[in-house]
Protein backbone atom coordinates (compact mmCIF):
# COMPACT_ATOMS: atom_id res chain seq x y z
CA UNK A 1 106.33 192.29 69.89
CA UNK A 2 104.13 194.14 72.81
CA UNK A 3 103.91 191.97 76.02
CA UNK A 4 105.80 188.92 74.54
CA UNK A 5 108.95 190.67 74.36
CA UNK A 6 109.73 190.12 70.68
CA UNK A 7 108.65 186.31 70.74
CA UNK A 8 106.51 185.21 68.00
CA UNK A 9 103.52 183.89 69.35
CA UNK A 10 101.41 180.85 68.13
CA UNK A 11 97.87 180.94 68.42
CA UNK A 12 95.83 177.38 67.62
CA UNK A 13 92.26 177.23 67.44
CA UNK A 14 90.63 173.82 67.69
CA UNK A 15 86.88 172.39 68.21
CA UNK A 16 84.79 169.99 67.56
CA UNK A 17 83.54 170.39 64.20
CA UNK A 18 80.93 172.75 62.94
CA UNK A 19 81.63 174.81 66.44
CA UNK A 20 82.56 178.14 64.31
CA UNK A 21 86.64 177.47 64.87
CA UNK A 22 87.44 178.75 61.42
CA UNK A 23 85.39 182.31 62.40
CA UNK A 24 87.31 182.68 65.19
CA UNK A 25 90.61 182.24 64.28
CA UNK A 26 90.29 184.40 61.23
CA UNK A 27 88.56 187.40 64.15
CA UNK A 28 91.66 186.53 65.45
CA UNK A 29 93.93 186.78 63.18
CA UNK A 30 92.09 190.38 61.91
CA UNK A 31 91.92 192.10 65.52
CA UNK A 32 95.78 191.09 65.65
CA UNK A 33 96.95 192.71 62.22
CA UNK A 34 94.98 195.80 63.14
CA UNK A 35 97.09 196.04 66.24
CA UNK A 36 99.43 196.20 63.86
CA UNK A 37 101.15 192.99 64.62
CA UNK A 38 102.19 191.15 61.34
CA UNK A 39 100.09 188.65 61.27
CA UNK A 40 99.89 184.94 59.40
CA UNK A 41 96.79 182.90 59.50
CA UNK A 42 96.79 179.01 58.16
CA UNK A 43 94.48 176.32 57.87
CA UNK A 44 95.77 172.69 58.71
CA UNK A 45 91.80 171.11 58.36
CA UNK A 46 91.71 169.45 54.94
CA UNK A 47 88.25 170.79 54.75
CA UNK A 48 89.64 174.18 53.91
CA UNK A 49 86.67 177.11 54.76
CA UNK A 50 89.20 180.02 55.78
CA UNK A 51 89.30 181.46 52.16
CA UNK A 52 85.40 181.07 52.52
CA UNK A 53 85.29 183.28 55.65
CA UNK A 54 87.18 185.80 54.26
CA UNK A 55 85.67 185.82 51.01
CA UNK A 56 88.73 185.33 49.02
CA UNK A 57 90.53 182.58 46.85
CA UNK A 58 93.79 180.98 48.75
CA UNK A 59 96.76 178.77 48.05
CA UNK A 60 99.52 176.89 49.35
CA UNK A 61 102.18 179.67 50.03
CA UNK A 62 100.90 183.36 51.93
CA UNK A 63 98.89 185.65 50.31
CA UNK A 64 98.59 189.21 51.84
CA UNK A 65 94.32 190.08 52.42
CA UNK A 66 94.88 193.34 54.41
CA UNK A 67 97.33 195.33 55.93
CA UNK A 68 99.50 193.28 58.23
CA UNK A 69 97.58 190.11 57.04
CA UNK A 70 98.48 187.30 55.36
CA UNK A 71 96.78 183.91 54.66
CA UNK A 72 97.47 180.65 53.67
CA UNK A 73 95.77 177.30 52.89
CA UNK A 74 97.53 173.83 52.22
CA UNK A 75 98.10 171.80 49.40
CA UNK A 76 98.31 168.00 49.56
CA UNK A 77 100.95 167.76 46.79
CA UNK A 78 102.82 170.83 47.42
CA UNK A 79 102.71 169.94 50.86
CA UNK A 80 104.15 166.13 49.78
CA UNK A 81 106.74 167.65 47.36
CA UNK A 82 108.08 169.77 50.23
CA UNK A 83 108.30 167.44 53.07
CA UNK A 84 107.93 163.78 51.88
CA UNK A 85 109.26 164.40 48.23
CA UNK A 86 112.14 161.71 48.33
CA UNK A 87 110.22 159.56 50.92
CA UNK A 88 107.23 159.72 48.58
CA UNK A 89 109.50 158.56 45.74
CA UNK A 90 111.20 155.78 47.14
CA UNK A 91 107.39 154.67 47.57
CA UNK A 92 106.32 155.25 44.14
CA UNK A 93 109.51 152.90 42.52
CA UNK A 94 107.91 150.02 44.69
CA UNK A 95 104.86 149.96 43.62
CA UNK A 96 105.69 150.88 39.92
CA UNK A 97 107.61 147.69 40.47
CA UNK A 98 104.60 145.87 42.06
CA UNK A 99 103.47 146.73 38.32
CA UNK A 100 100.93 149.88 38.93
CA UNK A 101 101.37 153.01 36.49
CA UNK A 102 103.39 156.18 37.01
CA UNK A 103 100.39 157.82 37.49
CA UNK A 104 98.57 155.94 39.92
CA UNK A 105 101.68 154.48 41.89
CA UNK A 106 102.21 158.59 42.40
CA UNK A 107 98.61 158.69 43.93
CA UNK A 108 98.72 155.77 46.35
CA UNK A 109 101.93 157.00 48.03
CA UNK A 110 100.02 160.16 48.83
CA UNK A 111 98.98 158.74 52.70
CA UNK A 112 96.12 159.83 54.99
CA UNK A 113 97.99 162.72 56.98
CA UNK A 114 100.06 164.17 54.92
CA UNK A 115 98.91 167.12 53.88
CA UNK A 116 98.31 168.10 57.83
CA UNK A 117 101.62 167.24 59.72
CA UNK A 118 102.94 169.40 56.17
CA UNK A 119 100.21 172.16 57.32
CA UNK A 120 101.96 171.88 61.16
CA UNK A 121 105.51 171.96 59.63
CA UNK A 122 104.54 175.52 58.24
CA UNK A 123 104.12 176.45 61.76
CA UNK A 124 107.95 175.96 62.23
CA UNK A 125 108.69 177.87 58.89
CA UNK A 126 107.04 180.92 59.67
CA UNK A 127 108.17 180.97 63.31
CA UNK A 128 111.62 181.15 62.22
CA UNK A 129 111.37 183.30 59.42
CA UNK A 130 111.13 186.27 61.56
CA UNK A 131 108.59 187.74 58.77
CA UNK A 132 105.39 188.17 60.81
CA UNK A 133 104.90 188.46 64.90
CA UNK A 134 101.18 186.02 64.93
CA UNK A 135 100.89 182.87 63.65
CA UNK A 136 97.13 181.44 64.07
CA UNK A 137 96.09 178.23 63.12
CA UNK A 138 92.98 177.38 62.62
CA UNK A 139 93.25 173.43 63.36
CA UNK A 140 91.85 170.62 62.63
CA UNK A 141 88.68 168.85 64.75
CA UNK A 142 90.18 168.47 68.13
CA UNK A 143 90.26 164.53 67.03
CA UNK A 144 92.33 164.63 64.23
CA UNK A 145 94.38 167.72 65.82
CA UNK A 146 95.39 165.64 68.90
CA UNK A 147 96.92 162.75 66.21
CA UNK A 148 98.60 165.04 64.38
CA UNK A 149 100.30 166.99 67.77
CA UNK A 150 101.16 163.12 69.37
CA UNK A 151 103.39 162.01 65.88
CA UNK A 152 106.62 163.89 66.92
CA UNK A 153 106.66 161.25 69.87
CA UNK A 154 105.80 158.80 67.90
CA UNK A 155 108.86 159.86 65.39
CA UNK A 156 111.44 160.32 68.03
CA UNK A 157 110.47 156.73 69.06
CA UNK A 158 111.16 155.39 65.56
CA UNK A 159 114.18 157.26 64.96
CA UNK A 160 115.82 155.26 68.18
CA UNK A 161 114.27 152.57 68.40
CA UNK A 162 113.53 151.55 64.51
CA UNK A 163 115.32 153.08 62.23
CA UNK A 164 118.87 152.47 63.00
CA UNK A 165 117.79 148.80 62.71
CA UNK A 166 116.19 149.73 59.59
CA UNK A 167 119.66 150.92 58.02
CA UNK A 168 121.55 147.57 59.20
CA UNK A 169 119.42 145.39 57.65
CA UNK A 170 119.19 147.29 54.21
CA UNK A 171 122.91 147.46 54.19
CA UNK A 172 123.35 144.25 54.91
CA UNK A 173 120.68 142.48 52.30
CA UNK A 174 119.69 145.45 50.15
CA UNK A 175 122.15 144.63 47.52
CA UNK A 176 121.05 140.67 47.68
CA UNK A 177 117.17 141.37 47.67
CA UNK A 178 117.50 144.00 44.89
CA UNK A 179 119.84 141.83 42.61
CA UNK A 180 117.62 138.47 43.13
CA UNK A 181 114.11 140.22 43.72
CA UNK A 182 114.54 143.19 41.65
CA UNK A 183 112.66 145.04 44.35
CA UNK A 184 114.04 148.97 44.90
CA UNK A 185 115.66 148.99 48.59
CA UNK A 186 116.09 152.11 50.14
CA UNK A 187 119.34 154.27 50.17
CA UNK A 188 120.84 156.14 53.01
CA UNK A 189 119.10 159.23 51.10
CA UNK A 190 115.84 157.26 52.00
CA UNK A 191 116.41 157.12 55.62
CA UNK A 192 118.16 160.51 55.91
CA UNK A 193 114.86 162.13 54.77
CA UNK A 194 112.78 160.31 57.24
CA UNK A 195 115.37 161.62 60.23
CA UNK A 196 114.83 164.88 58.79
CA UNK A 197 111.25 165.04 58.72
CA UNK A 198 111.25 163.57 62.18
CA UNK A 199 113.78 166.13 63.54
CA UNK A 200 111.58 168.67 61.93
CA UNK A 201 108.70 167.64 63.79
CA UNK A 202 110.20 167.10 67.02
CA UNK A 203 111.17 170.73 66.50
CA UNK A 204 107.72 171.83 65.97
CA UNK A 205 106.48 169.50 69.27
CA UNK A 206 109.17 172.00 71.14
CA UNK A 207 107.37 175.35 69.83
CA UNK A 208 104.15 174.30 70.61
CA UNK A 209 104.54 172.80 73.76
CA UNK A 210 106.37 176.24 75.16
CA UNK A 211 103.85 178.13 76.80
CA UNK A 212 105.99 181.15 75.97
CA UNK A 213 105.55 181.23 72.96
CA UNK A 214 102.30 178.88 71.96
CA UNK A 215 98.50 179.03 73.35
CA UNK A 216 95.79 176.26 72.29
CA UNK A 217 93.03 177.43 72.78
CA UNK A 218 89.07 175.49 72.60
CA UNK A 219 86.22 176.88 70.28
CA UNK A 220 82.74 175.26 72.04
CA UNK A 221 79.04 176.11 71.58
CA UNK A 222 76.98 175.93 74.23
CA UNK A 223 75.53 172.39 73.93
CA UNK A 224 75.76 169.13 75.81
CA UNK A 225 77.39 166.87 73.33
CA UNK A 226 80.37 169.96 72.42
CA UNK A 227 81.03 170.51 76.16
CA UNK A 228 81.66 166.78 76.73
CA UNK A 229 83.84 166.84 73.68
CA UNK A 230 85.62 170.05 74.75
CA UNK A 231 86.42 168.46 78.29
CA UNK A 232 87.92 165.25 76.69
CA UNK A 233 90.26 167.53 74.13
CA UNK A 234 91.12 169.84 77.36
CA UNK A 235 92.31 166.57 79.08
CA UNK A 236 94.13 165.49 76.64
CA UNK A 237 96.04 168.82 75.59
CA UNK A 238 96.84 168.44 79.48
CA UNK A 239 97.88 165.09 78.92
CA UNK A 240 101.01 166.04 76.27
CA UNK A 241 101.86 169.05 77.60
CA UNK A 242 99.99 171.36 75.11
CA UNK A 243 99.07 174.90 77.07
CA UNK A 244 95.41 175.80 76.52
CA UNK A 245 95.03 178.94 77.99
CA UNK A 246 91.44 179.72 77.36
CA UNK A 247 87.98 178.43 76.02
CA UNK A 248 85.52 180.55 73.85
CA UNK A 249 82.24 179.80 73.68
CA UNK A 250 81.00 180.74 70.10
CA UNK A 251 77.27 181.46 69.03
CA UNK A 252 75.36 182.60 72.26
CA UNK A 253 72.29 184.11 71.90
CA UNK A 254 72.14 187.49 73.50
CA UNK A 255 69.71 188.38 75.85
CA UNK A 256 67.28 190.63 73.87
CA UNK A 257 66.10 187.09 71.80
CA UNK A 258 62.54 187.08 72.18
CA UNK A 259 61.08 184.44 69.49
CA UNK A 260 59.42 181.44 70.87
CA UNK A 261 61.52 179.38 68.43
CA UNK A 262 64.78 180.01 69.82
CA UNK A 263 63.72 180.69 73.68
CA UNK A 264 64.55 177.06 73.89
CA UNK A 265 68.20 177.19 72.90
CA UNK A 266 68.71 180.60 74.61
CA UNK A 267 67.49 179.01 78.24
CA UNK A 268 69.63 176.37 77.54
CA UNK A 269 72.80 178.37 76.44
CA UNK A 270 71.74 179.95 79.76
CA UNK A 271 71.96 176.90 82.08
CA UNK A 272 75.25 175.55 80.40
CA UNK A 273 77.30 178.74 80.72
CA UNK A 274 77.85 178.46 84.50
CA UNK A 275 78.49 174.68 84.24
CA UNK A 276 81.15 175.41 81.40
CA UNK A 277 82.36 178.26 83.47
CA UNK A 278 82.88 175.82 86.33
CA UNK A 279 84.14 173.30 84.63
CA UNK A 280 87.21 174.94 82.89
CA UNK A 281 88.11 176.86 85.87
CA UNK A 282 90.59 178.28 86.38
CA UNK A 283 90.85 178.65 82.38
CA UNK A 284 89.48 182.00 81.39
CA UNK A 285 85.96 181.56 79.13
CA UNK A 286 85.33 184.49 76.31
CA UNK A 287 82.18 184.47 74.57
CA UNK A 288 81.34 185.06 71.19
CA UNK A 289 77.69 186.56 70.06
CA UNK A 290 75.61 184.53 67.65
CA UNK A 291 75.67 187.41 65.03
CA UNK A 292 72.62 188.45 63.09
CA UNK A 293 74.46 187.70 59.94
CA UNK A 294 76.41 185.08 58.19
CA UNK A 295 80.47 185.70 59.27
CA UNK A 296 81.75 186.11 55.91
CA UNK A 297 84.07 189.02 54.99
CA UNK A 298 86.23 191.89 56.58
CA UNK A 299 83.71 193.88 58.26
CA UNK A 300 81.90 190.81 59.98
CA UNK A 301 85.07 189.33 61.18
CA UNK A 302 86.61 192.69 62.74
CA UNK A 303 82.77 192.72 64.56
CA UNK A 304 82.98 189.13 65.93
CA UNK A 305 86.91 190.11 67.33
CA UNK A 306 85.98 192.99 68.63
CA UNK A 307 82.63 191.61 70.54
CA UNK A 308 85.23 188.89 71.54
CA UNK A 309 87.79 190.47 72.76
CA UNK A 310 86.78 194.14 73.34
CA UNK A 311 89.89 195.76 74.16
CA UNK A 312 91.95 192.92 75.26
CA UNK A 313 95.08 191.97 73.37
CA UNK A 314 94.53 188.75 71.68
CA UNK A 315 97.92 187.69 71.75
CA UNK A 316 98.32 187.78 75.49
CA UNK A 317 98.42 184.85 77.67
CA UNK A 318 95.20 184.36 79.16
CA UNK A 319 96.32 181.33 81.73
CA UNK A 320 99.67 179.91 83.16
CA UNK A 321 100.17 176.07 83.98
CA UNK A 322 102.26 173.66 84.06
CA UNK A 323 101.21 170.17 82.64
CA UNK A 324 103.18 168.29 85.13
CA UNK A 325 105.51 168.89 88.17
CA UNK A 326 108.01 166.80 90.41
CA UNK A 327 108.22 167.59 94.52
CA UNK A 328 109.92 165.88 97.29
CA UNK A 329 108.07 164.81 100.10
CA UNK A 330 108.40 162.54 103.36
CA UNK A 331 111.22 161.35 101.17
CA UNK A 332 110.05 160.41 98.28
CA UNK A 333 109.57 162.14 95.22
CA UNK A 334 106.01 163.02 93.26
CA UNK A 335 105.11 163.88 90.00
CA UNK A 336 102.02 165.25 89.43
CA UNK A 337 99.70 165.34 86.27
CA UNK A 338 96.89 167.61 86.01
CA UNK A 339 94.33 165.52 83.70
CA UNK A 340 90.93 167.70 83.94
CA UNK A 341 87.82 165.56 83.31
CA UNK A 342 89.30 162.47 83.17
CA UNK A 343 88.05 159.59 85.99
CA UNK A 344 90.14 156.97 87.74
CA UNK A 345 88.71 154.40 85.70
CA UNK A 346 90.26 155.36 82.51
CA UNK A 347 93.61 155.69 83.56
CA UNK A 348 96.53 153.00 83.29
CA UNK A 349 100.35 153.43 84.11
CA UNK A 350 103.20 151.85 82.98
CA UNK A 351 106.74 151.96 83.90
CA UNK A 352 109.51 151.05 81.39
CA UNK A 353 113.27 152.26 82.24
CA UNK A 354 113.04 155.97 81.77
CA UNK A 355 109.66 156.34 80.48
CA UNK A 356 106.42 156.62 81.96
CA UNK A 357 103.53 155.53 80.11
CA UNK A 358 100.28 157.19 80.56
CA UNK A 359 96.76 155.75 78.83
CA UNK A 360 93.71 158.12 79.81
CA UNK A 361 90.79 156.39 77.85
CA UNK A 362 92.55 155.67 74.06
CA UNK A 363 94.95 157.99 74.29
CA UNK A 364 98.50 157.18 75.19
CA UNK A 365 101.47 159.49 76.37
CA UNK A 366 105.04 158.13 76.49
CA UNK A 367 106.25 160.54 78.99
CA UNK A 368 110.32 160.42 79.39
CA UNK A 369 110.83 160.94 83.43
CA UNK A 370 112.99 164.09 84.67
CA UNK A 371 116.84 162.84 85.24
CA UNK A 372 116.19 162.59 88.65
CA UNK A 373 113.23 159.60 88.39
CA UNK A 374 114.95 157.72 85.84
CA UNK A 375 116.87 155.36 88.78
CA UNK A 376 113.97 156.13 91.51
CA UNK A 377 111.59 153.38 92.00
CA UNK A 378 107.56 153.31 91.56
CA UNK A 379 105.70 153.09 94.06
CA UNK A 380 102.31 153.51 93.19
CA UNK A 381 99.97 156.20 92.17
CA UNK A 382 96.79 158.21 93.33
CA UNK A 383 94.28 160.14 91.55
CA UNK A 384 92.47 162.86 93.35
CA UNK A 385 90.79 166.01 92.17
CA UNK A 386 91.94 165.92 88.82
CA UNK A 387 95.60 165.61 89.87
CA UNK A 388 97.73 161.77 88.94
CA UNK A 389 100.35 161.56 91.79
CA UNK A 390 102.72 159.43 91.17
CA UNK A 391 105.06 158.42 93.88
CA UNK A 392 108.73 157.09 93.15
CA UNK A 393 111.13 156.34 95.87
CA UNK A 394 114.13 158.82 96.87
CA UNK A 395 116.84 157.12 93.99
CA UNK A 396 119.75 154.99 95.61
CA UNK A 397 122.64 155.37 93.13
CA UNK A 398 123.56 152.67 90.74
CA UNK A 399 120.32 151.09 90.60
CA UNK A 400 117.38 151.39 88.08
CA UNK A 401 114.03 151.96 88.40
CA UNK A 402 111.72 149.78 86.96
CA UNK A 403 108.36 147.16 86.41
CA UNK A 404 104.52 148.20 86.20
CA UNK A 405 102.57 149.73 88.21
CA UNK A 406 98.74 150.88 87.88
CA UNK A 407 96.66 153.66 89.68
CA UNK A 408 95.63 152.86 93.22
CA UNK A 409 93.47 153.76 96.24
């Protein structure tokens, strides 16, 4: 497929809500499918508005809109059925034993979250189908998005650390507590699901975080409260190795706005846009017009991707970084984090074994150290211009590194 060489590439759109994400990813999604890429666009906000913006009516599996366009919107219980199904039912026999009905015990085992991390396993599915050469998302609030993209993690902690633990003890006093209590105990089925969902998302964690293949990318407006918002998201994308490769900045006013009533948001759309501009440096920033119309339909959305793009592919990568990197020096080894817009104060380390553990505010990464760190020493840590450097000795063999250390000087 053009410049990526045959790669399917992943394009996620995320904001802060209300910023116009949904218009943008569905301009998207249109200027790509009339470069005749194949093209798949899906929702993962449970506040579904992408069949809104393109003015039809949308479902759970792809529907083709135009040529070399299809779209999609999830479905809490056909997302459920698909992923959780046997989880989900194992739930549903314990609390119809707790004494609740069929119907509602089905209900209550329907958690918060579902229906997204099923909306992100779709990514995977369509990746690997071969059947289109886009895949935009239009995520989530950056909030909720940055939950969601931090489970797999989470998962591939549980699956080591819990759930093998999990399977002793139910083989061991399943058979007791279900003959004396009556209660349902899980089966290996049980816990086989939940490895396979996990494996499944720790697949997913592996397409998005390859630059090669996946861009995140930051819808704004042009006001105080969204920039600050936009700058914590950006850190934190940085933070778990997500690669956001450019910021658009939706609605601005054009120059020929003359009424009194909005000379007051056009001056300060005006005095923003160099401090944004500054800000996500060396990021690339595309603007979008605030268009005399509301963005609804075919026409309006090929005008908003073609005033947002103009010519330029929408599929090419528009920044490369790397979230982290490791160099030697005076003998000691460095690893260095790039966390934009974050300050000194809100940052905490932690060392355990192989892991690093990085808090930045309320947000936590478990980072697993290169081979070559997991015997080397801590040393300490500095944070200058945006960059965590954190120093580890040169590794003697046969020891391990270890203890907690937090940011200094």
């Amino acid at each position: 497929m053009g410049e990526n060489g045959g790669v399917a590439r992943i394009l996620l759109y995320t904001g802060k809500g209300g910023v116009g994400k949904t218009s943008v990813a569905a301009a998207t999604a249109l200027a790509c499918s009339k470069r005749g890429y194949r093209t798949i666009v899906l929702s993962t906000d449970i506040a579904h508005s992408l069949g809104d913006v393109f003015g039809v009516e949308l479902g759970p599996q792809p529907k083709e809109i135009a040529p070399n366009l299809w779209a999609q919107e999830s479905d809490v219980y056909y997302n459920v059925d698909r992923y959780w199904g046997r989880i989900q039912a194992y739930a549903a026999s314990v609390l119809r034993w707790r004494g609740l009905d069929e119907v509602l015990a089905e209900e209550m085992t329907v958690l918060p979250g579902m229906d997204e991390v099923g909306s992100l396993l779709w990514i995977a599915e369509h990746h690997d189908s071969g059947d289109y050469d886009v895949i935009v998302v239009d995520a989530a609030p950056t909030g909720e998005t940055l939950r969601l993209l931090s489970l797999p993690e989470a998962g591939k902690w549980w699956m080591e650390k819990i759930e093998p633990i999990g399977r002793r003890i139910t083989k061991l006093t399943g058979p007791l507590i279900q003959r004396v209590v009556g209660m349902p105990m899980p089966g290996g089925d049980v816990f086989d699901a939940g490895e396979n969902l996990f494996r499944r998302l720790e697949y997913m964690h592996s397409l998005l975080v390859d630059a090669g293949k996946t861009s995140v990318r930051v819808v704004l407006t042009l006001e105080q409260v969204v920039i600050k918002e936009a700058q914590r998201s950006f850190t934190y994308f940085h933070l778990y190795g997500y690669p956001t490769d450019l910021v658009i900045a939706n609605r601005v006013l054009p120059d020929a706005v003359g009424w009194k009533y909005f000379r007051g948001w056009y001056e300060r759309q005006q005095r923003y846009s160099p401090m944004v501009e500054e800000a996500f440096a060396p990021i690339p920033i595309l603007r979008a017009p605030f268009l005399d119309r509301e963005v609804i339909g075919l026409p309006v959305l090929t005008e908003l991707g073609e005033q947002l793009y103009g010519d330029a592919d929408p599929t090419k990568q528009f920044f490369v970084g790397r979230p982290y990197s490791v160099q030697r020096q005076d003998g000691e080894f460095v690893l260095s984090v790039e966390l934009p817009f974050a300050t000194k104060e809100q940052i905490a380390l932690s060392r355990h074994a192989d892991e690093l553990v990085i808090d930045v505010g309320t947000w936590r990464r478990n980072l697993v150290l290169p081979r070559i760190l997991v015997e080397a020493t801590t040393l300490g840590a500095k944070f200058d211009d945006h960059i965590l450097n954190i120093r580890f000795a040169a590794p003697p063999r046969g020891t391990n590194g270890g203890g907690k250390r937090g940011t200094d000087g």
